[in-house]
PDB file of N, CA and C in Angstrom:
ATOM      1  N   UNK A   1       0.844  -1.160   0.000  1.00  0.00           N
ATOM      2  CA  UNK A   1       0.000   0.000   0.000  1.00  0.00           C
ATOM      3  C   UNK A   1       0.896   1.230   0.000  1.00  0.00           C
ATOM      4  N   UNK A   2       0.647   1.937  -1.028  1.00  0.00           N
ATOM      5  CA  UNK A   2       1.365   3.536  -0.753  1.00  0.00           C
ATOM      6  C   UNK A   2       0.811   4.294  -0.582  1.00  0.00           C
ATOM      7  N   UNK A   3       0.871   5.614   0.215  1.00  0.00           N
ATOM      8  CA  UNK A   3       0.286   6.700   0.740  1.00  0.00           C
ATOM      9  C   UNK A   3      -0.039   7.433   0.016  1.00  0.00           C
ATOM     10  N   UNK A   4      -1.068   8.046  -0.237  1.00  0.00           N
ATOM     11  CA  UNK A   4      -1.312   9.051  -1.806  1.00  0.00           C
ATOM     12  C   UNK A   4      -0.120  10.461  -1.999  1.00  0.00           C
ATOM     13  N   UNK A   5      -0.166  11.300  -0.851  1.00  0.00           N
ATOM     14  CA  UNK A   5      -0.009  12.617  -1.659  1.00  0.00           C
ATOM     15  C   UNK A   5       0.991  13.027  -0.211  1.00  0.00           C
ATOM     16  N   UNK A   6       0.824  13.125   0.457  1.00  0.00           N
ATOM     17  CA  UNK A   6       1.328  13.526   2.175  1.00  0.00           C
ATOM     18  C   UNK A   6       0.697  13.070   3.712  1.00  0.00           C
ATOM     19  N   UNK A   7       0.908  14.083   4.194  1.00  0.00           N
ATOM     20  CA  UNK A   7       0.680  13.897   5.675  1.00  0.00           C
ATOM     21  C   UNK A   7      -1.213  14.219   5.416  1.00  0.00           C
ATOM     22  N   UNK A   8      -2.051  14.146   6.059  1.00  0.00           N
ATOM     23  CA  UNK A   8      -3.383  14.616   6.579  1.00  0.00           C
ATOM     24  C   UNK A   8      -3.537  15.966   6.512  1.00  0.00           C
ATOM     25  N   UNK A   9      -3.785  16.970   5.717  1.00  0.00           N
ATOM     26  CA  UNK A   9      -4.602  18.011   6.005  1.00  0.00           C
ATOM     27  C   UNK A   9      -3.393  18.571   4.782  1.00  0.00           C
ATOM     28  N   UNK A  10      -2.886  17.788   4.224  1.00  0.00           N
ATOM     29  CA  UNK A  10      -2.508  18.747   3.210  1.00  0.00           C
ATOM     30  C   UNK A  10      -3.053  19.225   1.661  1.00  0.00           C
ATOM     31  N   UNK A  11      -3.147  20.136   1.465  1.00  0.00           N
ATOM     32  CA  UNK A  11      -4.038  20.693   0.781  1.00  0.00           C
ATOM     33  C   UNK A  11      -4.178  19.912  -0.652  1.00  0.00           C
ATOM     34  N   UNK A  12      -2.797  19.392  -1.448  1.00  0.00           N
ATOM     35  CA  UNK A  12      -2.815  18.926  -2.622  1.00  0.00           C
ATOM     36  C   UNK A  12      -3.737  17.712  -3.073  1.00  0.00           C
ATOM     37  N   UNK A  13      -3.833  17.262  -2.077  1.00  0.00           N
ATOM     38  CA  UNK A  13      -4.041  15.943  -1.756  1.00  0.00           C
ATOM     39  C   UNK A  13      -5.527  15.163  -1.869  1.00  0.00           C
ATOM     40  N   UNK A  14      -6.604  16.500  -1.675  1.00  0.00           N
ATOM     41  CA  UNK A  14      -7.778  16.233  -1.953  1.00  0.00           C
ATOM     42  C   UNK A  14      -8.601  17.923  -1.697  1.00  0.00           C
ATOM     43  N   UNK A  15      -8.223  18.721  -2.789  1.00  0.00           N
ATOM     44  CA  UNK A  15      -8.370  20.075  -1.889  1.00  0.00           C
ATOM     45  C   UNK A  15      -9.567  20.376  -2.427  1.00  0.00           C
ATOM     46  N   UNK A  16     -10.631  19.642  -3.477  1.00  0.00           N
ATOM     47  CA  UNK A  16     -11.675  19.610  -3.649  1.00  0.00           C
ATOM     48  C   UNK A  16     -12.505  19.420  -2.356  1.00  0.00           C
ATOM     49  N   UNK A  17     -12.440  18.287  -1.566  1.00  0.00           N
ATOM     50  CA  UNK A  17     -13.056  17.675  -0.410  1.00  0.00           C
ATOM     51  C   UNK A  17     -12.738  18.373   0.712  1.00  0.00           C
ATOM     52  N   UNK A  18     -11.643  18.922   0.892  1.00  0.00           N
ATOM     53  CA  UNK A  18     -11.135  20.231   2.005  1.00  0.00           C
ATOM     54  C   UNK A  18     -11.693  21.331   1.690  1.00  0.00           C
ATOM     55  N   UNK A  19     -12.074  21.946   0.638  1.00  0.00           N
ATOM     56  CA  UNK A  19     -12.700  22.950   0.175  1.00  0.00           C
ATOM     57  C   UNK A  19     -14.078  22.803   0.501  1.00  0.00           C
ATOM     58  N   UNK A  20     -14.516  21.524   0.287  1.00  0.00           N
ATOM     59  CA  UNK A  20     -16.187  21.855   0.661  1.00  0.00           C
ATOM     60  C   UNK A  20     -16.342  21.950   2.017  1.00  0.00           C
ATOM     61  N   UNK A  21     -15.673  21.028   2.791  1.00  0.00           N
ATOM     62  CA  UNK A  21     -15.726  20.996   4.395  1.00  0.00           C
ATOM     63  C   UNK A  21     -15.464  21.810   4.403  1.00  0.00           C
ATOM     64  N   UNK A  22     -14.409  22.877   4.642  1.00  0.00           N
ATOM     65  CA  UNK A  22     -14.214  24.282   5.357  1.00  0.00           C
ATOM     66  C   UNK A  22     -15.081  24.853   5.139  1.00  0.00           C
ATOM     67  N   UNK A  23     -15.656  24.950   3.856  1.00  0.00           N
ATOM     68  CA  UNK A  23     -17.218  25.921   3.862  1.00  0.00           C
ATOM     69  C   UNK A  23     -18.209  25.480   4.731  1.00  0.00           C
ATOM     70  N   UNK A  24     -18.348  24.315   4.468  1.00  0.00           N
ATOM     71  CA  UNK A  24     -19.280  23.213   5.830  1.00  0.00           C
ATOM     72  C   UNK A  24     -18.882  24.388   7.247  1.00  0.00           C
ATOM     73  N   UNK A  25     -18.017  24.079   7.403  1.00  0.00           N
ATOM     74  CA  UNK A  25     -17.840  24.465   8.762  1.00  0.00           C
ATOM     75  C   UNK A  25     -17.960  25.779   9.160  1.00  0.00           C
ATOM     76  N   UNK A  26     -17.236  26.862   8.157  1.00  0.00           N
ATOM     77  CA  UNK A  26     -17.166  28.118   8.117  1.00  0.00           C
ATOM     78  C   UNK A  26     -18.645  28.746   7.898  1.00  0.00           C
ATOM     79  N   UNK A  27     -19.799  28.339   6.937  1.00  0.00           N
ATOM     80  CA  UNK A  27     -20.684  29.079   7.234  1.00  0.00           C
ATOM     81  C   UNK A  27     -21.938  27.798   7.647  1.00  0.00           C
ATOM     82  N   UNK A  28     -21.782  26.903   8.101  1.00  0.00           N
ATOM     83  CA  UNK A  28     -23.139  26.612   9.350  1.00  0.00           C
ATOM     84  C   UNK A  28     -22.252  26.127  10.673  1.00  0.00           C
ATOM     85  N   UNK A  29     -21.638  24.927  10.316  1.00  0.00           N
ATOM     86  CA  UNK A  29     -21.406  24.522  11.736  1.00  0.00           C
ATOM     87  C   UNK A  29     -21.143  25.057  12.978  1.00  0.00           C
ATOM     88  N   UNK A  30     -19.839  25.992  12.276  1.00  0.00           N
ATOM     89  CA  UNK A  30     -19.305  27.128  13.894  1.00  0.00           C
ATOM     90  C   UNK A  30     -20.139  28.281  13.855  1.00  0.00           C
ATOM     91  N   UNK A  31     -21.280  28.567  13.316  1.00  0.00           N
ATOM     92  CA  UNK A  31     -22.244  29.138  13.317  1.00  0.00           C
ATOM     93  C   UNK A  31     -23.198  29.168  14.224  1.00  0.00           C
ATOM     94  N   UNK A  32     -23.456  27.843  14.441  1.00  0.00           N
ATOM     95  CA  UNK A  32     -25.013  27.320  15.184  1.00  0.00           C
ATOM     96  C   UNK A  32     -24.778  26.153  16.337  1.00  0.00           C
ATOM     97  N   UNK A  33     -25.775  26.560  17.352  1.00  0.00           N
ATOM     98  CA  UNK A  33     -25.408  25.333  17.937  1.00  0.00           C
ATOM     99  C   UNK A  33     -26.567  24.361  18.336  1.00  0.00           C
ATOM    100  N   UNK A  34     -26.495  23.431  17.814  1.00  0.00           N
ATOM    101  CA  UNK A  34     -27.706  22.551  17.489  1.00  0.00           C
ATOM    102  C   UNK A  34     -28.393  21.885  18.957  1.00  0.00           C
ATOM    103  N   UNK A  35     -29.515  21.598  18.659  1.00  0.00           N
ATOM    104  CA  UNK A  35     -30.385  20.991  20.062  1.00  0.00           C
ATOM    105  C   UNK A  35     -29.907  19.113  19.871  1.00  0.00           C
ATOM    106  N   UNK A  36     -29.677  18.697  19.002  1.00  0.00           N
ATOM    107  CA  UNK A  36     -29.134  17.062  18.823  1.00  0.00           C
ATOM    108  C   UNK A  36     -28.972  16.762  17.884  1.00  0.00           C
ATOM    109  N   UNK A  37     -28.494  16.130  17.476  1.00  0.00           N
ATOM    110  CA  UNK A  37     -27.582  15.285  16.339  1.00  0.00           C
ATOM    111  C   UNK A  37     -28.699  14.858  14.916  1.00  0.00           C
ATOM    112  N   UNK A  38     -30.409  15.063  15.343  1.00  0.00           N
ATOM    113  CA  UNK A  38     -31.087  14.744  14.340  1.00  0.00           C
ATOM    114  C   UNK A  38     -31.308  16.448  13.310  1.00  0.00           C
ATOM    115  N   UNK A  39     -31.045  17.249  14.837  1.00  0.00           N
ATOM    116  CA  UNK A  39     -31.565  18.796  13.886  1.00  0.00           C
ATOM    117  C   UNK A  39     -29.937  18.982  13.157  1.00  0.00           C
ATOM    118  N   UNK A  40     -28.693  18.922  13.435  1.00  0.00           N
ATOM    119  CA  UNK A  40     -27.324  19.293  12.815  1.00  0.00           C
ATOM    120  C   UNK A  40     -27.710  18.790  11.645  1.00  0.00           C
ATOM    121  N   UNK A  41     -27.914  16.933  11.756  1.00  0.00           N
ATOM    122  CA  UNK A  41     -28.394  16.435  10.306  1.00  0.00           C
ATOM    123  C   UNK A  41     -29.187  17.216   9.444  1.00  0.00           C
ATOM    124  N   UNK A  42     -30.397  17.939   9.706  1.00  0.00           N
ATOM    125  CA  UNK A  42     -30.842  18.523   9.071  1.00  0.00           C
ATOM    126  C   UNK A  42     -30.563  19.536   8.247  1.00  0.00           C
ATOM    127  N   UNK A  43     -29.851  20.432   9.188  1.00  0.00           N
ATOM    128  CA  UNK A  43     -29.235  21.574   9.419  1.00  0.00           C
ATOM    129  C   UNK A  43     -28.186  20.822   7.695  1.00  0.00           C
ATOM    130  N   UNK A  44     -27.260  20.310   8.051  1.00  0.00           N
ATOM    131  CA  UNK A  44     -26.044  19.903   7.223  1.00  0.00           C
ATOM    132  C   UNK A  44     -27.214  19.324   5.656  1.00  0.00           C
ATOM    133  N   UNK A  45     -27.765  18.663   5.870  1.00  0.00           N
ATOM    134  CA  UNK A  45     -28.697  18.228   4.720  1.00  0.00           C
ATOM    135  C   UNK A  45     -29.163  19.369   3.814  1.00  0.00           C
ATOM    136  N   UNK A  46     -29.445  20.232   4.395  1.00  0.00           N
ATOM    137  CA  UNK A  46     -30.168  21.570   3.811  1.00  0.00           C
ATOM    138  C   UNK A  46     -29.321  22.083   3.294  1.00  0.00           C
ATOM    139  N   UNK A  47     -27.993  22.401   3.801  1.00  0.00           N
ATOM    140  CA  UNK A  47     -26.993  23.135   3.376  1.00  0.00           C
ATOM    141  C   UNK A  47     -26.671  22.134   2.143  1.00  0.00           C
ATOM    142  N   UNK A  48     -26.087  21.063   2.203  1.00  0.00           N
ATOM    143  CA  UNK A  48     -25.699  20.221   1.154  1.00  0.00           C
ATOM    144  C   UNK A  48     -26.577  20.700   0.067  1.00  0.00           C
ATOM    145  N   UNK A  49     -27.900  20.644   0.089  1.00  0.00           N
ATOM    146  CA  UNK A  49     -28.504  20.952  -0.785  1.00  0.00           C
ATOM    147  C   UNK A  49     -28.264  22.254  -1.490  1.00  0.00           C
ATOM    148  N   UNK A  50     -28.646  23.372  -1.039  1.00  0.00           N
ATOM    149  CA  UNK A  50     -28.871  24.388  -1.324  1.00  0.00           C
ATOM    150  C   UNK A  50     -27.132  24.830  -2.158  1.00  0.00           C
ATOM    151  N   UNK A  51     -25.589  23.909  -1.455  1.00  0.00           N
ATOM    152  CA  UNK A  51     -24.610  23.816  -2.038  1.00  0.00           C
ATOM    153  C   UNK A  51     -24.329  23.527  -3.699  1.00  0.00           C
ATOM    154  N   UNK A  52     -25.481  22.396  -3.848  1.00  0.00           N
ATOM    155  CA  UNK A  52     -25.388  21.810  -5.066  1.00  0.00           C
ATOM    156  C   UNK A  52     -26.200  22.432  -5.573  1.00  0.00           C
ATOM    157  N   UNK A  53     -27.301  22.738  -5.925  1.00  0.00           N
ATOM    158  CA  UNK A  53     -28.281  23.200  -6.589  1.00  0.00           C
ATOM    159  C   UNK A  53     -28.463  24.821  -6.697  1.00  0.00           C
ATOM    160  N   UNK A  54     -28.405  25.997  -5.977  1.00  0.00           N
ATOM    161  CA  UNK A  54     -28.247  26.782  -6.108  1.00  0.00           C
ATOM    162  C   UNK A  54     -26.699  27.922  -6.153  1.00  0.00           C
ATOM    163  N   UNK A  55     -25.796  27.349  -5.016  1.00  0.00           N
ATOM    164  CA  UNK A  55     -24.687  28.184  -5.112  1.00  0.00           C
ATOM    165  C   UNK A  55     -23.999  28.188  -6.025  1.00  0.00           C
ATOM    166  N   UNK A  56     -23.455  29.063  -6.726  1.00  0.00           N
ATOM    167  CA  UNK A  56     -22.706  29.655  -7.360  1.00  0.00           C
ATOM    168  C   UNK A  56     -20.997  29.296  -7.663  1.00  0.00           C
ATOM    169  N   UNK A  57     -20.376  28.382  -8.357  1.00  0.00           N
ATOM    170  CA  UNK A  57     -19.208  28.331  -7.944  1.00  0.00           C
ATOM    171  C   UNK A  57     -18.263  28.935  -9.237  1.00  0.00           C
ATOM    172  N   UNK A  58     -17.382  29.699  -8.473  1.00  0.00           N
ATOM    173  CA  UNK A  58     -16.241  30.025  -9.557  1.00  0.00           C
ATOM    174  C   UNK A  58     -15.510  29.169 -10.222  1.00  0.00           C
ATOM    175  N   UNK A  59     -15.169  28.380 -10.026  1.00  0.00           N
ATOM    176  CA  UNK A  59     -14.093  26.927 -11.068  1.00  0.00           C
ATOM    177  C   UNK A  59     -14.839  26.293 -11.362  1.00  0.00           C
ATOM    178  N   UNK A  60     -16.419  26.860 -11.866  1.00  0.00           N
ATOM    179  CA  UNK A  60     -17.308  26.062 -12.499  1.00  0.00           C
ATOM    180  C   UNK A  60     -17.996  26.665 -13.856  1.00  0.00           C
ATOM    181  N   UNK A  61     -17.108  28.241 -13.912  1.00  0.00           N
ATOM    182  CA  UNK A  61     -17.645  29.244 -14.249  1.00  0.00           C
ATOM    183  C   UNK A  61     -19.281  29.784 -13.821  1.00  0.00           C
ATOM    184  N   UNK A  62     -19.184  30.162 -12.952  1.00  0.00           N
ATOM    185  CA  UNK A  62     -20.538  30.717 -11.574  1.00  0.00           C
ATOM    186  C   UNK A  62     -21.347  29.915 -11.951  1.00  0.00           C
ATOM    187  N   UNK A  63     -21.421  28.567 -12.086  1.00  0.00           N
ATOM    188  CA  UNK A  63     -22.783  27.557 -12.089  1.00  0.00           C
ATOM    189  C   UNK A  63     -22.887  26.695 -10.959  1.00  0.00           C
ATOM    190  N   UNK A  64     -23.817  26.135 -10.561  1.00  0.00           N
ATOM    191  CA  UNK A  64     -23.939  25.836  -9.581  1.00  0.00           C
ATOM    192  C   UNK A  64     -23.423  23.933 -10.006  1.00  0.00           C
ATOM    193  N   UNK A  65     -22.949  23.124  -9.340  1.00  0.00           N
ATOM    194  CA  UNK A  65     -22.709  21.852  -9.546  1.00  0.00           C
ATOM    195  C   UNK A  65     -23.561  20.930 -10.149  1.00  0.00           C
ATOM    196  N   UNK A  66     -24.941  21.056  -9.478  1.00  0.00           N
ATOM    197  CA  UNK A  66     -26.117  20.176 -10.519  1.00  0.00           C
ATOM    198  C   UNK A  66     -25.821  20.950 -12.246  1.00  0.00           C
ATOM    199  N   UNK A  67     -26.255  22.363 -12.063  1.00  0.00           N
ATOM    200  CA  UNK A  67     -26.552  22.336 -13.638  1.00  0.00           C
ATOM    201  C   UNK A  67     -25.021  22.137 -14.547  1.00  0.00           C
ATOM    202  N   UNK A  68     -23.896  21.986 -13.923  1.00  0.00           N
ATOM    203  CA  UNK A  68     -22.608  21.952 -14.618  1.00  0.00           C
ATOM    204  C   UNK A  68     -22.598  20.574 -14.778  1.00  0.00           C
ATOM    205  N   UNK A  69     -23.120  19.664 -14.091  1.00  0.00           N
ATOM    206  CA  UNK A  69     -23.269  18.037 -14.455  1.00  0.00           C
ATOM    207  C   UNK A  69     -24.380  18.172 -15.852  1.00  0.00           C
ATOM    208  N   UNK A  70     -25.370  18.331 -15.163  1.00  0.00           N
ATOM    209  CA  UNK A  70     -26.506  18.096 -16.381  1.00  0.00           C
ATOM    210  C   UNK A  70     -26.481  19.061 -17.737  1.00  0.00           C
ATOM    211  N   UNK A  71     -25.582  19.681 -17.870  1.00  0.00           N
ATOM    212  CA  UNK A  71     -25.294  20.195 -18.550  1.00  0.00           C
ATOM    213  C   UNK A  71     -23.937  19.309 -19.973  1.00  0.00           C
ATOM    214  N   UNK A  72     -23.064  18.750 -18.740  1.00  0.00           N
ATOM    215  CA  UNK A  72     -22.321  18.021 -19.602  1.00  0.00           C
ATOM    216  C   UNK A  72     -22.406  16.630 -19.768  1.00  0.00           C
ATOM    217  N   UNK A  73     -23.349  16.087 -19.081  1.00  0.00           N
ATOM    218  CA  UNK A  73     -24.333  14.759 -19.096  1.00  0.00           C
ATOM    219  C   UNK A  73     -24.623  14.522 -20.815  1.00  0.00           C
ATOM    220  N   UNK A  74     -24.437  13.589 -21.488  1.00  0.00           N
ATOM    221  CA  UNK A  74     -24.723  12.688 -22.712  1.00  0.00           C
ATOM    222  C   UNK A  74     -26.144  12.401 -22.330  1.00  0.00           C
ATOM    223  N   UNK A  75     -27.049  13.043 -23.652  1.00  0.00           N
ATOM    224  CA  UNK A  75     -28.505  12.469 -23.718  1.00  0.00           C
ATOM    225  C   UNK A  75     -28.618  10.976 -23.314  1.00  0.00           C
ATOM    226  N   UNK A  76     -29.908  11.003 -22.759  1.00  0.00           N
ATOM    227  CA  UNK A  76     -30.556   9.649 -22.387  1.00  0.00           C
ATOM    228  C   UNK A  76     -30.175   8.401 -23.302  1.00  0.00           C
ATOM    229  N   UNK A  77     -30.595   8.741 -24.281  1.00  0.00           N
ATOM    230  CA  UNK A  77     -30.508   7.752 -25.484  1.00  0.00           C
ATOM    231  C   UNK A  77     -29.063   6.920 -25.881  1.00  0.00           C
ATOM    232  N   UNK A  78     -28.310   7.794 -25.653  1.00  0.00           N
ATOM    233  CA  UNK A  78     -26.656   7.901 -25.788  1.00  0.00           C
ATOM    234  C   UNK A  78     -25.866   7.015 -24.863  1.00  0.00           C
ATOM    235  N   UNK A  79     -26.845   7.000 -23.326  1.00  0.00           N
ATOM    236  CA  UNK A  79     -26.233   6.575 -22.325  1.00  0.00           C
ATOM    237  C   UNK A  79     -26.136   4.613 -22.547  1.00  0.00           C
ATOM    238  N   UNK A  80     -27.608   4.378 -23.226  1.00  0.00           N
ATOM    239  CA  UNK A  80     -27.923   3.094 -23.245  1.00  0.00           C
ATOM    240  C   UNK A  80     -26.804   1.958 -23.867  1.00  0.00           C
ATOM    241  N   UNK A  81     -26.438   3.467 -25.453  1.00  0.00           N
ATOM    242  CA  UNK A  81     -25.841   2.021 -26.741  1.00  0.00           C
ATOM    243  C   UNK A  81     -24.400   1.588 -25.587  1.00  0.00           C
TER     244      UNK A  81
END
């Protein structure tokens, strides 16, 4: 087994997936402080959502992640042959 990229928390390494968590964290988690572990879920669910489907991302050219998929998604028909 070889180690991918470095130590833990280094940026090269998966800075897509570090990038979304810090936003995770930066605008709800250390934000709010939840009544139990079913409302955070919620709380985090909503956000996920509203992440993919409406926000805005720059290295996507300002589209939001759903429509930059379905956008470069191969028609239905295409998918089958």
């Amino acid at each position: 087994m070889v180690q991918s990229v470095g130590r833990t928390g280094v940026c090269w390494d998966n800075s897509v997936a570090e990038s979304f968590f810090s936003s995770l964290k930066r605008e709800l988690v250390s934000r709010y402080r939840f009544e139990d572990r079913a409302g955070a879920r919620r709380a985090i669910f909503g956000w996920i959502n509203r992440y993919n489907t409406r926000r805005l991302h720059s290295s996507l050219d300002c589209r939001s992640p759903i429509d930059c998929e379905n956008q470069n998604r191969p028609p239905r028909a295409a998918q089958a042959a």
